[in-house]
C-alpha atoms as a PDB file:
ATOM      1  CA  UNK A   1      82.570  77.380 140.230  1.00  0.00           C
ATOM      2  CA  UNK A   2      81.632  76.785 136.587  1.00  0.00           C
ATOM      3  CA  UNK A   3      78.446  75.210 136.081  1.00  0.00           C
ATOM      4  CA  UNK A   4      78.433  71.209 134.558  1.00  0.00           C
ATOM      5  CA  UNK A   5      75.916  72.296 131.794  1.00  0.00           C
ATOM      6  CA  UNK A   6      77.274  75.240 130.584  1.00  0.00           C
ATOM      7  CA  UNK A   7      76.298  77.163 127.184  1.00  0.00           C
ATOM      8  CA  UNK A   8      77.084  80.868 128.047  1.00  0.00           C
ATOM      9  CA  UNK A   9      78.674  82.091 124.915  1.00  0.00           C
ATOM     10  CA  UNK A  10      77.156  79.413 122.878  1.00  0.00           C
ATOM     11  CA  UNK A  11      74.319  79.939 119.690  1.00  0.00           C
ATOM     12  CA  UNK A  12      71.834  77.700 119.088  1.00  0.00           C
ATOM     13  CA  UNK A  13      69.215  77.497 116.678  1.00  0.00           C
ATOM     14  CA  UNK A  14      65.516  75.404 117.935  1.00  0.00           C
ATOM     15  CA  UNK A  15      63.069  74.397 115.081  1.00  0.00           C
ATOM     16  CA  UNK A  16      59.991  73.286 116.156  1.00  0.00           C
ATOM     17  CA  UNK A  17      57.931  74.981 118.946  1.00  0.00           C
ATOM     18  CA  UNK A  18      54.108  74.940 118.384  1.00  0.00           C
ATOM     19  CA  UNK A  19      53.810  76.823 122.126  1.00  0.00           C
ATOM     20  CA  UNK A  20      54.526  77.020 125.584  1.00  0.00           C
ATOM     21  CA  UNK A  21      53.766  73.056 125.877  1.00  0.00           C
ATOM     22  CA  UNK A  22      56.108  72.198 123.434  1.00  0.00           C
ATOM     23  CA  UNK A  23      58.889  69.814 123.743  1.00  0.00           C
ATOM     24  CA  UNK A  24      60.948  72.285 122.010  1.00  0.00           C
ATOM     25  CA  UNK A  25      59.743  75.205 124.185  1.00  0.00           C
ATOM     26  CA  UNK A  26      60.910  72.998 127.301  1.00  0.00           C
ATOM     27  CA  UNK A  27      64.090  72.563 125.554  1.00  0.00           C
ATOM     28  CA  UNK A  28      64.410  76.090 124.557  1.00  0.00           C
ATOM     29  CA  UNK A  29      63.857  77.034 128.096  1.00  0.00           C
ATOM     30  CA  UNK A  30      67.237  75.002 129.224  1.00  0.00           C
ATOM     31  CA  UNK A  31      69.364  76.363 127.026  1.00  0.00           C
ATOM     32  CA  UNK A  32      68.406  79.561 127.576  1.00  0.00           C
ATOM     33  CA  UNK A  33      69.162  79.048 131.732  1.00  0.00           C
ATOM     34  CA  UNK A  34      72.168  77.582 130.554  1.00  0.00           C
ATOM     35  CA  UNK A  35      73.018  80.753 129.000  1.00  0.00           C
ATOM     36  CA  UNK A  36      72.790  80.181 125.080  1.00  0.00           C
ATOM     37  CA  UNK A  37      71.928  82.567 122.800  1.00  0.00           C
ATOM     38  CA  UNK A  38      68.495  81.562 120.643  1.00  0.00           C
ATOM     39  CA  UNK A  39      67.489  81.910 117.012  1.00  0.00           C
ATOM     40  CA  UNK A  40      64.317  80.439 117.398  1.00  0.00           C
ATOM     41  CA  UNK A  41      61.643  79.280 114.317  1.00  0.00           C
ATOM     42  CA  UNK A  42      57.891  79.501 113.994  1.00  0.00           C
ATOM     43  CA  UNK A  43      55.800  77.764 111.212  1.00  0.00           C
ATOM     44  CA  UNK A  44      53.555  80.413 109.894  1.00  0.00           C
ATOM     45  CA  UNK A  45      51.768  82.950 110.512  1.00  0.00           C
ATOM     46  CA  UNK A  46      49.158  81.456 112.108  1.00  0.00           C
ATOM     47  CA  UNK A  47      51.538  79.793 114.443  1.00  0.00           C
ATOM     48  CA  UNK A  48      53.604  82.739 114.955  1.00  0.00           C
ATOM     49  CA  UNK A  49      51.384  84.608 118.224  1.00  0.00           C
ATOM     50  CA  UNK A  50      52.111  81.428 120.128  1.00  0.00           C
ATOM     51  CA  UNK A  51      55.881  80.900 119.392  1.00  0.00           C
ATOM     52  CA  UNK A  52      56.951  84.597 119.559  1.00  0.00           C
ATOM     53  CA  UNK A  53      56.411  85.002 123.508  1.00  0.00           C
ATOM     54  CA  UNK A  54      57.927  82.112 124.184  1.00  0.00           C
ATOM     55  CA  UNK A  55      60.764  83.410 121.852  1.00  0.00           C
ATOM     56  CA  UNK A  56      60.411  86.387 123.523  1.00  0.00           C
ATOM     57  CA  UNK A  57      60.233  85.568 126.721  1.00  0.00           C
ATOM     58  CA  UNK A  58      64.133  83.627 126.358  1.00  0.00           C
ATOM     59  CA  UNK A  59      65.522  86.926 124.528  1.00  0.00           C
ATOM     60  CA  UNK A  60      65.875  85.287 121.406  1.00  0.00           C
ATOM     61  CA  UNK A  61      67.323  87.586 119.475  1.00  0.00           C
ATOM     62  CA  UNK A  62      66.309  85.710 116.409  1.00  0.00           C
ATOM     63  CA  UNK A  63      62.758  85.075 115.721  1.00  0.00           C
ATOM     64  CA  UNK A  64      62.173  83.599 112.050  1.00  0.00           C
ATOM     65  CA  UNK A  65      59.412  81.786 109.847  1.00  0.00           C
ATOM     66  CA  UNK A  66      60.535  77.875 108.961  1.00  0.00           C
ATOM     67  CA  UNK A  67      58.193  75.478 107.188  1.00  0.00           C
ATOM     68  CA  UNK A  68      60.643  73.052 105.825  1.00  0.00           C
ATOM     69  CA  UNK A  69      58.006  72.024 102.966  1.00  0.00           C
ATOM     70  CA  UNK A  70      58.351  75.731 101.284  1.00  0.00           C
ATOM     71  CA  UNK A  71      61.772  75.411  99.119  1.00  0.00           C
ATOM     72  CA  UNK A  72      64.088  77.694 100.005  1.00  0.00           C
ATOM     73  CA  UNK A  73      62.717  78.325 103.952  1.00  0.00           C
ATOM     74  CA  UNK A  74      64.955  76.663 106.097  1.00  0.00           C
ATOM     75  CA  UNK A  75      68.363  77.406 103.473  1.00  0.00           C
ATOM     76  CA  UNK A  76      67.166  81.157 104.644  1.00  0.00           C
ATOM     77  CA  UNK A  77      66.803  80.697 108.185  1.00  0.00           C
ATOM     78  CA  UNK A  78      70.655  79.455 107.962  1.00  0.00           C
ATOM     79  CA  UNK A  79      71.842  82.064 106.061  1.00  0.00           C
ATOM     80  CA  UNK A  80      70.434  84.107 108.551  1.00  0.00           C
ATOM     81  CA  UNK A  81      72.038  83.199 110.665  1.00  0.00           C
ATOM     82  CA  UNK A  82      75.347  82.834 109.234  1.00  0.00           C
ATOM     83  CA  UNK A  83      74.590  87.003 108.567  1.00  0.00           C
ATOM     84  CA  UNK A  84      73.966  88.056 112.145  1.00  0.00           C
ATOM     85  CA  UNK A  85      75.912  85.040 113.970  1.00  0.00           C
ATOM     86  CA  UNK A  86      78.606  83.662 111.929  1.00  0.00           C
ATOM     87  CA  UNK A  87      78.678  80.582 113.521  1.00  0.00           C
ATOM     88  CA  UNK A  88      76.658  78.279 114.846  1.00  0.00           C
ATOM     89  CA  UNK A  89      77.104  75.707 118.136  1.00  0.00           C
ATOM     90  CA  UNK A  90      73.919  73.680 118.183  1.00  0.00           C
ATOM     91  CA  UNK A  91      69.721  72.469 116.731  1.00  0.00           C
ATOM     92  CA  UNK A  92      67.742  71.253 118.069  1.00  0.00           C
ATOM     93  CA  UNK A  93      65.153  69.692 115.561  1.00  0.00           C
ATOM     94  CA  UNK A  94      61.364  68.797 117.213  1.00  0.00           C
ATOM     95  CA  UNK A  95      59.365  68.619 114.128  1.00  0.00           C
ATOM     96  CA  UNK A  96      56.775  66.222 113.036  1.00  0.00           C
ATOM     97  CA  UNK A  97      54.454  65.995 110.443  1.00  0.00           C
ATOM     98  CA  UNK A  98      51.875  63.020 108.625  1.00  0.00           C
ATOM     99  CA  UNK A  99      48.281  63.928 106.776  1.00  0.00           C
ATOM    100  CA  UNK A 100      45.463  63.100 109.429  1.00  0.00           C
ATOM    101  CA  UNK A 101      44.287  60.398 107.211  1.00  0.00           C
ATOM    102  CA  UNK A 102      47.615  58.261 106.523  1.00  0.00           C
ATOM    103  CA  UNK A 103      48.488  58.734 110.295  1.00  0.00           C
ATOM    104  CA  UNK A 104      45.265  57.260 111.675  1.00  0.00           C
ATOM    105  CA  UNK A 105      44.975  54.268 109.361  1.00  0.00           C
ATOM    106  CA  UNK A 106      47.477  51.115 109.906  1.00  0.00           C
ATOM    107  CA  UNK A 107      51.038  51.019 108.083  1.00  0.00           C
ATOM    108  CA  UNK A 108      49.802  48.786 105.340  1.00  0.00           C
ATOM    109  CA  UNK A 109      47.021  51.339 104.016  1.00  0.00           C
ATOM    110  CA  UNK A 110      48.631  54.616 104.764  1.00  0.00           C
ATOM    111  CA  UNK A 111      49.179  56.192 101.100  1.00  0.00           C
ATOM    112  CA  UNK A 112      52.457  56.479  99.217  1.00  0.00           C
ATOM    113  CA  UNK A 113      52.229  60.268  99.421  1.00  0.00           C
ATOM    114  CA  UNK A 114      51.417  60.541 102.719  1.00  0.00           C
ATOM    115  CA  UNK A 115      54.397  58.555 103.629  1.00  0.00           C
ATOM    116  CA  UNK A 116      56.547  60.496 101.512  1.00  0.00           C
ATOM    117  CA  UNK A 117      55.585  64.086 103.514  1.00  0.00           C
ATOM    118  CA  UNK A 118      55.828  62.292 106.798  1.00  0.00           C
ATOM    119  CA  UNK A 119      59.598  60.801 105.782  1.00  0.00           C
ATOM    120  CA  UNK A 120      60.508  64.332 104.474  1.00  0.00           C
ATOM    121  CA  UNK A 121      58.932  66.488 107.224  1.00  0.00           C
ATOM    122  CA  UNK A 122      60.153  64.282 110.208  1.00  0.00           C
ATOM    123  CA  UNK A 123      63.487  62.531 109.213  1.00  0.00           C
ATOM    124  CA  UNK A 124      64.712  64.169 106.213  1.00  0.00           C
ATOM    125  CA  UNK A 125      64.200  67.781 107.797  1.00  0.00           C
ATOM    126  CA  UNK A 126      66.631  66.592 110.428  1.00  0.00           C
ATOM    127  CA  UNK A 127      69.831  65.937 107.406  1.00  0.00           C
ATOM    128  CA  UNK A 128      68.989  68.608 105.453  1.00  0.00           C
ATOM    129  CA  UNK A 129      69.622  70.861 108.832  1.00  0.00           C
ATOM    130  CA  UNK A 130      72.838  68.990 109.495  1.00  0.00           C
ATOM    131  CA  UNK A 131      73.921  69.802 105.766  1.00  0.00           C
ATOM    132  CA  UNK A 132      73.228  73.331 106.391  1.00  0.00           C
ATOM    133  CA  UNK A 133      74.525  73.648 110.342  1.00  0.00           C
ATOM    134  CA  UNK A 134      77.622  71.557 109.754  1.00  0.00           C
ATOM    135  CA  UNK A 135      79.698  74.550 107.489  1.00  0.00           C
ATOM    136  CA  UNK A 136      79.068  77.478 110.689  1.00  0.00           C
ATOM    137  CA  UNK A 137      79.939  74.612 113.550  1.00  0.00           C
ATOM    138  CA  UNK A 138      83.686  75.951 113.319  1.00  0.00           C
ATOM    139  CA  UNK A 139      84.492  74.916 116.589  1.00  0.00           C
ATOM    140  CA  UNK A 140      82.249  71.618 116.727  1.00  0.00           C
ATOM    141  CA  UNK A 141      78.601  71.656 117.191  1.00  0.00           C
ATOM    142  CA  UNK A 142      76.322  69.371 118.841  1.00  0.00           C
ATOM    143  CA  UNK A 143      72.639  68.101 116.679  1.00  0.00           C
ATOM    144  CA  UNK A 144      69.572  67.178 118.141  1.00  0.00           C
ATOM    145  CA  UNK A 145      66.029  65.514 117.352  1.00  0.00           C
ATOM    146  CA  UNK A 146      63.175  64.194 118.983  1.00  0.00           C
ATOM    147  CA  UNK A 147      62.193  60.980 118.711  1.00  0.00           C
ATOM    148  CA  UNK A 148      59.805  58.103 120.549  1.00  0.00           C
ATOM    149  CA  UNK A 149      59.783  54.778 121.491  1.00  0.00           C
ATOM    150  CA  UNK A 150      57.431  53.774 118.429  1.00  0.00           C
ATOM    151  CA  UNK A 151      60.522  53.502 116.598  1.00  0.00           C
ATOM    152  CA  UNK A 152      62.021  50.730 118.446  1.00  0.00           C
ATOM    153  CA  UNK A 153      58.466  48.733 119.065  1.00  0.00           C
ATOM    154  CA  UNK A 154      54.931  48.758 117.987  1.00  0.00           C
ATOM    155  CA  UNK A 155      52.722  51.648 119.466  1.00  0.00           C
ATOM    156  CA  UNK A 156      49.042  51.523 119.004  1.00  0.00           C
ATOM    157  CA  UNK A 157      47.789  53.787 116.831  1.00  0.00           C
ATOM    158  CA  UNK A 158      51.344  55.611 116.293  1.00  0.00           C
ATOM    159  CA  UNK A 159      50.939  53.918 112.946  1.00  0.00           C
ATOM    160  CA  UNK A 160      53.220  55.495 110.246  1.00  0.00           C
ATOM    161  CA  UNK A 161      54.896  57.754 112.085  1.00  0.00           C
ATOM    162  CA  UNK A 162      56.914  54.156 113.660  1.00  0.00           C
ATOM    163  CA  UNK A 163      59.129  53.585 110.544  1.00  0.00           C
ATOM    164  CA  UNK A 164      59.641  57.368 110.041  1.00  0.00           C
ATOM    165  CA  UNK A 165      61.228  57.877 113.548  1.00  0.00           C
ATOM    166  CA  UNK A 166      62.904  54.585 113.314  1.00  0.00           C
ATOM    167  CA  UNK A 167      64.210  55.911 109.928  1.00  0.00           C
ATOM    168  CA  UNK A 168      64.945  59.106 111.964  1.00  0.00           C
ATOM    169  CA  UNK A 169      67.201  57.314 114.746  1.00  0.00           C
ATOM    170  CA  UNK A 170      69.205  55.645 111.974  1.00  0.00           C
ATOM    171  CA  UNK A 171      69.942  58.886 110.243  1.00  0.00           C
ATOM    172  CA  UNK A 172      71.216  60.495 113.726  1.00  0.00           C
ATOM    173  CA  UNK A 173      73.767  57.287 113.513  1.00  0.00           C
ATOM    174  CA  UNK A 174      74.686  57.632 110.194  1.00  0.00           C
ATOM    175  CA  UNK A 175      74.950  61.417 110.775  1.00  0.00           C
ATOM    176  CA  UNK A 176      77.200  61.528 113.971  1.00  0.00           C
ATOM    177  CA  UNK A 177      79.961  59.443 112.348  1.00  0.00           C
ATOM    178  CA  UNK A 178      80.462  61.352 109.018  1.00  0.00           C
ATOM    179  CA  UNK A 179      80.352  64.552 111.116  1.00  0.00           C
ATOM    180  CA  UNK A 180      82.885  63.038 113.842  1.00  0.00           C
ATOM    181  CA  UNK A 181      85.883  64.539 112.396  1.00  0.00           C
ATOM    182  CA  UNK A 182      84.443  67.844 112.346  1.00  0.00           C
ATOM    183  CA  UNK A 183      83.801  67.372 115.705  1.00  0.00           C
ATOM    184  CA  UNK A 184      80.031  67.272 115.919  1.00  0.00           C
ATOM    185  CA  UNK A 185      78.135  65.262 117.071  1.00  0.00           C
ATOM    186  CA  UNK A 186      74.329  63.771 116.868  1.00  0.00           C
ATOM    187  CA  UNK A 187      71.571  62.383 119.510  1.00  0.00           C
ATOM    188  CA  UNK A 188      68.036  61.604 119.159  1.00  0.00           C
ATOM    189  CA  UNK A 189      66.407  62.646 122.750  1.00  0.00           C
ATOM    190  CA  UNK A 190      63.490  59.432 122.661  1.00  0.00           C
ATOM    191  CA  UNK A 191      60.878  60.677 125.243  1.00  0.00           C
ATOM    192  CA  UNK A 192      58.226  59.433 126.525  1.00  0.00           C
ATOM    193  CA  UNK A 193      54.847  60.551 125.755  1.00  0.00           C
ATOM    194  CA  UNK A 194      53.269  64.238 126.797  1.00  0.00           C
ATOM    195  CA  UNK A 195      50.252  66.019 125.927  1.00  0.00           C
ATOM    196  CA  UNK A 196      51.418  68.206 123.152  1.00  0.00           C
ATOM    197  CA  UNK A 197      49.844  69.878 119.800  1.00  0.00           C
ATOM    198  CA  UNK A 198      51.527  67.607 117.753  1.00  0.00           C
ATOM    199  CA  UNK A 199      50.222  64.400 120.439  1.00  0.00           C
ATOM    200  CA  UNK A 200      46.808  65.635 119.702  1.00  0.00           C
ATOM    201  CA  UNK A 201      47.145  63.820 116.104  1.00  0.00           C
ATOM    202  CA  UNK A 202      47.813  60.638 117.580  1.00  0.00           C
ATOM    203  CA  UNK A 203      44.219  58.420 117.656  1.00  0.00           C
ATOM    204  CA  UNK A 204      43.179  57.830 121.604  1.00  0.00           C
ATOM    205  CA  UNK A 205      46.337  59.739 122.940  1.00  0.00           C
ATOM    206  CA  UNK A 206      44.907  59.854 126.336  1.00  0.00           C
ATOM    207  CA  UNK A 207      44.802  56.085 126.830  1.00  0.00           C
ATOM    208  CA  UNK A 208      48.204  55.707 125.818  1.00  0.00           C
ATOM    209  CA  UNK A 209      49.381  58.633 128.416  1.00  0.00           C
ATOM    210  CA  UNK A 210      47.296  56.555 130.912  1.00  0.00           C
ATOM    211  CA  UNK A 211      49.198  53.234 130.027  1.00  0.00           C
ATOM    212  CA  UNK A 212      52.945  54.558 130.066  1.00  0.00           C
ATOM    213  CA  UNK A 213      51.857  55.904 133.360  1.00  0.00           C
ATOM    214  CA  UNK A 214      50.986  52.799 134.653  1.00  0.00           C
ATOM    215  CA  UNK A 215      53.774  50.926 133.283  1.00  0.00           C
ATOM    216  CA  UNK A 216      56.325  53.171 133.924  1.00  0.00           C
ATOM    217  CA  UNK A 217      58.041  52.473 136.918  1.00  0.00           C
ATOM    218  CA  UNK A 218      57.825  55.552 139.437  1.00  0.00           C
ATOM    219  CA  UNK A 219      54.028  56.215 137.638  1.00  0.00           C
ATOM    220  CA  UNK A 220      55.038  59.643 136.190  1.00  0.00           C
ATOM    221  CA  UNK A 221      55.331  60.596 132.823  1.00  0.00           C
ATOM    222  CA  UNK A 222      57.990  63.120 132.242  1.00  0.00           C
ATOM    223  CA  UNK A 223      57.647  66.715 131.795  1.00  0.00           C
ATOM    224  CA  UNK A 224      59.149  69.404 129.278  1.00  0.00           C
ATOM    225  CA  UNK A 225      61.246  70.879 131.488  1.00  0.00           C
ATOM    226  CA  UNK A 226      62.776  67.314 132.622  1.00  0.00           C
ATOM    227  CA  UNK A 227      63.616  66.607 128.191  1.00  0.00           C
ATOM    228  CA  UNK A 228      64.960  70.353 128.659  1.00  0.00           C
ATOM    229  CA  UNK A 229      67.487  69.564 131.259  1.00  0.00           C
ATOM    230  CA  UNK A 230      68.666  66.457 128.838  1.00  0.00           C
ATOM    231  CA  UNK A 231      69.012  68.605 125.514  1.00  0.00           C
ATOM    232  CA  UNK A 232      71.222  71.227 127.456  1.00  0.00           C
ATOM    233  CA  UNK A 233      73.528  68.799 128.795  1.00  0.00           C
ATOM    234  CA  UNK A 234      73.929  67.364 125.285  1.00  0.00           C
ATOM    235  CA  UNK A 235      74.380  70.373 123.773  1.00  0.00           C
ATOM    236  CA  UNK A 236      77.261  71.524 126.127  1.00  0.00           C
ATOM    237  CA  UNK A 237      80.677  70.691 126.533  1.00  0.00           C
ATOM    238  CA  UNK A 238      79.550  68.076 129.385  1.00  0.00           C
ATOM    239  CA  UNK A 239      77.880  66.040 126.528  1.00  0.00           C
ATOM    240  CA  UNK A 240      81.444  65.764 124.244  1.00  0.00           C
ATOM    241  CA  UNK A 241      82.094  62.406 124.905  1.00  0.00           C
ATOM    242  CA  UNK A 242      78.009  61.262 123.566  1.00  0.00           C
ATOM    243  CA  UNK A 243      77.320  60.802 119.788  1.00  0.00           C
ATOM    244  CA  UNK A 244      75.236  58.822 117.746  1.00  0.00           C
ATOM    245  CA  UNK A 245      72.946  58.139 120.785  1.00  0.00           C
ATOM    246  CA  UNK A 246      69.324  57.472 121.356  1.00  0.00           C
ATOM    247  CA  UNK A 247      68.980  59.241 124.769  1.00  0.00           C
ATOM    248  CA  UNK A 248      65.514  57.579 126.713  1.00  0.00           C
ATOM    249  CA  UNK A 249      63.984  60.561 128.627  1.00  0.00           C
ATOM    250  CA  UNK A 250      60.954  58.964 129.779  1.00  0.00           C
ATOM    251  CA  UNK A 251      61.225  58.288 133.672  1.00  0.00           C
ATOM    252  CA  UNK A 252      62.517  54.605 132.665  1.00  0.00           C
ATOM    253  CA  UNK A 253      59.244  53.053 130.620  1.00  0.00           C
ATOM    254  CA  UNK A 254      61.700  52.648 128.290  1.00  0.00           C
ATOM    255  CA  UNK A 255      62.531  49.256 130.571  1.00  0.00           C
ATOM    256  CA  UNK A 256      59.796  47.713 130.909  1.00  0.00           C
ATOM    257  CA  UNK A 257      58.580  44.627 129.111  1.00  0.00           C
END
């Protein structure tokens, strides 16, 4: 009996993993069980002896440097790919980025530049690897980015980084109907909060863990693994009928008022 999310056969490329407590590595992790083939990214060098045994660990058989503020990176990661693959059936995009100082002062007195970097690391990342995925998704394709419920409501000291991932859901709209008639479609995965590298940024990150779990209604915050169950199903043919979607994986806080 054929599995309901099912990805043997199918390549996918996953941007983002800082290490094994990633969202992306969770993510990474699914579609790998699923039985999906991996390129997967790191950001540098530096980064690179935490990403490559996760990589490694999920038989990716492409391991390969992406910072998307060096021109030229991420265009060579695709063509990469379009080298050794060909084709290409899904991203996953799980990248995030503000200067320390714009991110922990208030909207109103976070700098123009700062702004700028966040809105191109975090949302316009996310098109520009649409652009690039959409010509090797010959038989359809499936996008993905990770998102938060700052974007829909105000999040103490989430600050900035509110409008960019509300300007980041918008785009995944936008995105999912002019790629419709190529058959391809476009979700932001909105989960709830988990200690991460990236979380770390985020002023007094362990009181707002210790809120959403009291809010939340079963009192658990969700894991990795439970966001990695939700990108695989997206990404395979079980998800077809999604696009344009803000998916809430976060144990239903979501909900609550």
């Amino acid at each position: 009996m054929t599995a309901i999310v099912d990805l043997v056969g199918k390549r996918g490329l996953v941007v983002g993993i800082a290490n094994d407590h990633s969202i992306a590595a969770g993510c990474a992790a699914a579609f790998a069980q699923a039985g999906a083939e991996l390129a997967i990214t790191y950001l540098n060098e530096k980064a690179e002896p935490y990403v490559r045994p996760v990589a490694e660990s999920l038989a990716a058989p492409m391991i390969v440097p992406c910072d998307v503020r060096i021109p030229g990176q991420l265009e060579s990661v695709f063509e990469a790919i379009e080298k050794q693959w060909g084709r290409l059936d899904f991203v996953l995009h799980s990248i995030a980025f503000a200067p320390r100082e714009d991110l922990r002062t208030g909207v109103v007195n976070c700098s123009a530049e700062g702004f700028a970097l966040a809105m191109d690391v975090s949302c316009h990342s996310f098109i520009r690897m649409a652009k690039l995925a959409a010509p090797l998704m010959t038989d359809g394709g499936c996008l993905l980015t990770v998102s938060f419920y700052g974007a829909d409501r105000v999040v103490e000291n989430y600050n900035l980084m509110g409008p960019v991932k509300a300007a980041l859901e918008s785009s995944v709209r936008y995105i999912a109907a002019e790629l419709a008639s190529r058959r391809i479609r476009a979700h932001a995965i909105s989960a709830g909060p988990i200690k991460t590298r990236a979380a770390s940024g985020i002023d007094r990150f362990d009181e707002l863990l210790d809120e959403v779990r009291v809010r939340t209604p079963a009192g658990q915050l969700v894991t990795i693994q439970e966001i990695g169950r939700v990108a695989a199903f997206l990404a395979s043919g079980a998800g077809a009928p999604l696009s344009g979607s803000i998916i809430y994986a976060d144990n239903g806080f979501h909900t609550m008022a």
